[in-house]
N, C-alpha and C. Protein backbone atom coordinates (compact mmCIF):
# COMPACT_ATOMS: atom_id res chain seq x y z
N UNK A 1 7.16 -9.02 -2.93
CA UNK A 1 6.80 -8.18 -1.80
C UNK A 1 5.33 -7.77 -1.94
N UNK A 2 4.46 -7.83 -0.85
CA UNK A 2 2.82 -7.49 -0.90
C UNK A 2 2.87 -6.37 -0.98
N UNK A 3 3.85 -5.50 -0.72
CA UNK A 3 3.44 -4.11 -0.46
C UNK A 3 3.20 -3.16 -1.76
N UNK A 4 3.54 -4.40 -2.83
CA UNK A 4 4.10 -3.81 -3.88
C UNK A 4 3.10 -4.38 -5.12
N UNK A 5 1.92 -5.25 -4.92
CA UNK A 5 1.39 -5.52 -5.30
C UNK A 5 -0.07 -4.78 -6.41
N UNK A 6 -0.25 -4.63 -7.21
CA UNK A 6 -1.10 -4.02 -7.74
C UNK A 6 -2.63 -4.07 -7.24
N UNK A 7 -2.65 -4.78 -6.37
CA UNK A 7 -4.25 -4.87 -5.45
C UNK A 7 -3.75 -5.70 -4.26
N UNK A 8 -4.73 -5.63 -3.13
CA UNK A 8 -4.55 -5.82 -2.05
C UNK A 8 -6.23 -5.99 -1.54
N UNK A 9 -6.15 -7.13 -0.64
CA UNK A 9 -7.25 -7.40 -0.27
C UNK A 9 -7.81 -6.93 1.51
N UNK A 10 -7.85 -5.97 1.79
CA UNK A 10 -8.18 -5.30 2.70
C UNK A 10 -8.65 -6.05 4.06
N UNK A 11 -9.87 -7.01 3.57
CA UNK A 11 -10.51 -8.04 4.44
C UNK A 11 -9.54 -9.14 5.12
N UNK A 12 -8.49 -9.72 4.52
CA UNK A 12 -7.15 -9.96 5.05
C UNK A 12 -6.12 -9.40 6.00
N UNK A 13 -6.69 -8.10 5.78
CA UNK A 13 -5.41 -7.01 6.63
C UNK A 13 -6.14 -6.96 8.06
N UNK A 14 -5.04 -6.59 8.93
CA UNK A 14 -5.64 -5.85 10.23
C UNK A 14 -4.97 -4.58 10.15
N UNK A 15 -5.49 -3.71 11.34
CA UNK A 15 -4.92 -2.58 11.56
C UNK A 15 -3.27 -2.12 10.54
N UNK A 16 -2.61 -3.16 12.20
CA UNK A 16 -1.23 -3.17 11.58
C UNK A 16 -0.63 -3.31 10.13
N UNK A 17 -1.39 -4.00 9.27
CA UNK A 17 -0.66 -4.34 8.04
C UNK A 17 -1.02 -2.56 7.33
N UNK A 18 -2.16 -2.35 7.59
CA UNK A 18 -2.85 -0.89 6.82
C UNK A 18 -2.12 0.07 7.29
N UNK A 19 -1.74 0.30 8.70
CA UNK A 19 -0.59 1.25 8.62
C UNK A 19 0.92 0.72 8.19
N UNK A 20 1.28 0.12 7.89
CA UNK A 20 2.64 -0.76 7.10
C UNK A 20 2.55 0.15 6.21
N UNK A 21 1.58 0.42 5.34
CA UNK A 21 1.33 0.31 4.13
C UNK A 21 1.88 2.41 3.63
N UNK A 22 1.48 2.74 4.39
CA UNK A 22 1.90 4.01 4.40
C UNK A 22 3.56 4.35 4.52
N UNK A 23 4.28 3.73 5.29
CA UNK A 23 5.84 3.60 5.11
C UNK A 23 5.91 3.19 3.85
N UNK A 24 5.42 1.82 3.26
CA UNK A 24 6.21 0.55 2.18
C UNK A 24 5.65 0.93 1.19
N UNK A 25 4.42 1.29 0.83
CA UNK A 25 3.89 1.92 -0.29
C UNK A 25 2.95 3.17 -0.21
N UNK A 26 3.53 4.21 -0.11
CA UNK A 26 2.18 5.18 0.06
C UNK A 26 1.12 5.27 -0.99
N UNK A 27 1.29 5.06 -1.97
CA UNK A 27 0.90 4.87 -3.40
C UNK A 27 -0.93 4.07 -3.08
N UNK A 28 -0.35 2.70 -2.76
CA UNK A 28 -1.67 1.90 -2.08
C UNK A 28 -2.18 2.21 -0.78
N UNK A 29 -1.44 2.77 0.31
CA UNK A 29 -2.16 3.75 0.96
C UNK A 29 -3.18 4.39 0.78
N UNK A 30 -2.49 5.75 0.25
CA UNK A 30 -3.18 6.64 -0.63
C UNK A 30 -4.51 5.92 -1.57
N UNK A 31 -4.32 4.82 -2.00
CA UNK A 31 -5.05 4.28 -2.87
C UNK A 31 -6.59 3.58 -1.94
N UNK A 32 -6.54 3.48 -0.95
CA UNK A 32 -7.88 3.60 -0.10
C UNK A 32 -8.29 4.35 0.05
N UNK A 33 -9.64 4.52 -0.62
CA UNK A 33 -10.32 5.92 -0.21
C UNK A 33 -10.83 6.11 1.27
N UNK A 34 -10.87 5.30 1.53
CA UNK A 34 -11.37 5.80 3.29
C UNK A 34 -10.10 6.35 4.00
N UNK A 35 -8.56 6.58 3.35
CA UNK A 35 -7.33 6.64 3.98
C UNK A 35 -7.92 8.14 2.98
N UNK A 36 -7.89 8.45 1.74
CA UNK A 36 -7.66 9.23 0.90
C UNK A 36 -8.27 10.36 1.41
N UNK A 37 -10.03 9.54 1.95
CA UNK A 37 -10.95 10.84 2.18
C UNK A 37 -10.99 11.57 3.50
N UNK A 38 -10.65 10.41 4.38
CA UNK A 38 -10.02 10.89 5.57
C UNK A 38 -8.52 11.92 6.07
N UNK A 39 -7.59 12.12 4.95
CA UNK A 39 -6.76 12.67 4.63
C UNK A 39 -7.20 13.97 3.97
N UNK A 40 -8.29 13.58 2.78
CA UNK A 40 -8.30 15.37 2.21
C UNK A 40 -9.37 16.04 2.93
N UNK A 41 -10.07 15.17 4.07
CA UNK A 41 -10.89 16.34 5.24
C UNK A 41 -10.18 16.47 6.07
N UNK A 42 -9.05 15.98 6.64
CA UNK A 42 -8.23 16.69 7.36
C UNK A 42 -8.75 15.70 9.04
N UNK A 43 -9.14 14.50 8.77
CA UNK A 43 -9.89 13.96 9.60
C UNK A 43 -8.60 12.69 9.93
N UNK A 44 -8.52 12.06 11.14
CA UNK A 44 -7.80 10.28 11.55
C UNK A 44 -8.57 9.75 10.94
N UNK A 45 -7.89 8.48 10.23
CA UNK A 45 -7.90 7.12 9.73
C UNK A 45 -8.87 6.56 11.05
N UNK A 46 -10.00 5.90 10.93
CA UNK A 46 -10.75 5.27 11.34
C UNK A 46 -10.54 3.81 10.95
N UNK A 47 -9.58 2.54 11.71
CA UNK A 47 -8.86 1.80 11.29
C UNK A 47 -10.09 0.70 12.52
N UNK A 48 -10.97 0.82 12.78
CA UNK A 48 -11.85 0.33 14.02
C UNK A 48 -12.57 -0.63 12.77
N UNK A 49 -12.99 -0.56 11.32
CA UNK A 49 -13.71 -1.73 10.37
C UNK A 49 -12.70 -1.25 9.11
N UNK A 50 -11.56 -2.19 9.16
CA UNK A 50 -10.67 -2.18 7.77
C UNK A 50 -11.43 -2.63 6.78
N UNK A 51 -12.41 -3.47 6.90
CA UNK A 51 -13.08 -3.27 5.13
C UNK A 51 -13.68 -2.27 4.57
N UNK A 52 -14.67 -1.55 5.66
CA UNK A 52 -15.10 -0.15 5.68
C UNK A 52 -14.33 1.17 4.75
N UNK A 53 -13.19 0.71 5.07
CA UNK A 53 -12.05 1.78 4.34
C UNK A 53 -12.31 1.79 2.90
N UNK A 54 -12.31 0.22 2.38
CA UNK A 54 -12.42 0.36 0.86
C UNK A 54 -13.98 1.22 0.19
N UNK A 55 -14.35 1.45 0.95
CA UNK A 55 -15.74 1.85 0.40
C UNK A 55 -15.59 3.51 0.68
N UNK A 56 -16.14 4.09 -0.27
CA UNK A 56 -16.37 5.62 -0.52
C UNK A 56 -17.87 5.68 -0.98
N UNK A 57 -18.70 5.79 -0.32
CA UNK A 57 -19.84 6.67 -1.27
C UNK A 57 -20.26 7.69 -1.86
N UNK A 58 -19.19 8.62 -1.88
CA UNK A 58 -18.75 10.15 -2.40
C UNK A 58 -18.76 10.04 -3.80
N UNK A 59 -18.56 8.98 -4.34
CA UNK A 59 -18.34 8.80 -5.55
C UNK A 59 -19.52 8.13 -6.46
N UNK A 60 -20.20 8.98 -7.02
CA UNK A 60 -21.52 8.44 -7.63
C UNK A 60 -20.97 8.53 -9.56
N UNK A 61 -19.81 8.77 -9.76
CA UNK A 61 -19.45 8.60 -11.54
C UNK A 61 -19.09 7.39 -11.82
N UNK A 62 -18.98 6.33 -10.91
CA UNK A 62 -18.88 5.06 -11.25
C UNK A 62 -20.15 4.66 -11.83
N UNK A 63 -19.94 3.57 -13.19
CA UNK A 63 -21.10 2.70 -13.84
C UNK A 63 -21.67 2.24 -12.53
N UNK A 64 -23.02 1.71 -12.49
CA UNK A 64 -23.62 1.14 -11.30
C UNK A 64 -22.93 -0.32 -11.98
N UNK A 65 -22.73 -1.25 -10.65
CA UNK A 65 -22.24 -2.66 -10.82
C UNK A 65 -22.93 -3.78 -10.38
N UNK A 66 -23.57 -4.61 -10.34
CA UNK A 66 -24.27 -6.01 -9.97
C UNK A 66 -23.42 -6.76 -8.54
N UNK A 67 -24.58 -6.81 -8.04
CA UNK A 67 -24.16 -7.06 -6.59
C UNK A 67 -22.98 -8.38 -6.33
N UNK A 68 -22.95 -9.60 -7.34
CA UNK A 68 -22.38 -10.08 -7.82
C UNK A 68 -20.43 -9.68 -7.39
N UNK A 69 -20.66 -8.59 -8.20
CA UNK A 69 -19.53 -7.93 -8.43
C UNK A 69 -19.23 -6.86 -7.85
N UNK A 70 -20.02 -6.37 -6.55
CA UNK A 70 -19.47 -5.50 -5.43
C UNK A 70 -19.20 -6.85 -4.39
N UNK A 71 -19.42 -7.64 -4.18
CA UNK A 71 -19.27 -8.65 -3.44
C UNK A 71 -18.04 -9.52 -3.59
N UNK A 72 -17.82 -9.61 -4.99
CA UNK A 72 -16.65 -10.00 -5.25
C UNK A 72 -15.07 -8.96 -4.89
N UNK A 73 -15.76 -7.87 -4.74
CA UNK A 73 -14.42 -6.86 -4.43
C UNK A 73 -14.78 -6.28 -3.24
N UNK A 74 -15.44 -6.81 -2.27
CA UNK A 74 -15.91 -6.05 -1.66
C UNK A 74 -14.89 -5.26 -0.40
N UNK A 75 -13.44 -6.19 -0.50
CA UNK A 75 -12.66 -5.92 0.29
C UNK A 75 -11.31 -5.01 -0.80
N UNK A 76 -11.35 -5.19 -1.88
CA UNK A 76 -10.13 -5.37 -2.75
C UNK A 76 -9.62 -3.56 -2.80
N UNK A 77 -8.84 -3.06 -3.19
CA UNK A 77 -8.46 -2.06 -3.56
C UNK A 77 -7.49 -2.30 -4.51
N UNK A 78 -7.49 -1.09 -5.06
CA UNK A 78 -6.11 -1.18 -6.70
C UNK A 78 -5.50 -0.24 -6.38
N UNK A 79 -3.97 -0.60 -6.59
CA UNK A 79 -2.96 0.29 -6.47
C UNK A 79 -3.38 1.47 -7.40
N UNK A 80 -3.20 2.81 -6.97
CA UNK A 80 -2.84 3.89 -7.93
C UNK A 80 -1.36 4.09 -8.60
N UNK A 81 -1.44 4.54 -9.58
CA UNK A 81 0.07 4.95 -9.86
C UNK A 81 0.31 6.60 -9.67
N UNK A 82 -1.00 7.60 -9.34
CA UNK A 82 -1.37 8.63 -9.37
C UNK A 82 -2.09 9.32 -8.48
N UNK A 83 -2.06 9.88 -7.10
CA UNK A 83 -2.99 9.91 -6.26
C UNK A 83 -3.69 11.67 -6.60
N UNK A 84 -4.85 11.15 -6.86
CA UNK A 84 -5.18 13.15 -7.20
C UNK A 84 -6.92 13.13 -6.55
């Protein structure tokens, strides 16, 4: 089952599959920060550029990464087991 998958490739999805995802796994839901950050401002899911979602720039404690390798994930998200 995809829903259940430990990553998920966003750039694949449309709308519909991204809200699926909130019934079948809230976990990976939750696990998009553009679902996450849009949720803890109290703001709608902006579902108009689903790759858009995977990206947060709120978050500057990440190592910086080689373009290489934002490109390579540039759609991807990882399941949480923990949403905080």
């Amino acid at each position: 089952n995809p829903a259940h998958d430990r990553e998920i490739d966003l750039s694949q999805m449309d709308e519909q599959d991204v809200k699926s995802l909130h019934k079948s796994d809230p976990f990976m839901y939750y696990s998009i920060p553009g679902v996450l950050k849009a949720s803890l401002t109290l703001k709608d899911v902006d579902y108009s550029d689903i790759t858009s979602l995977c990206h947060d720039d709120s978050h500057t404690s990440s190592p910086p990464r080689s373009q290489e390798e934002v490109e390579n994930d540039a759609g991807k998200v990882s399941r949480r087991t923990c949403v905080s």
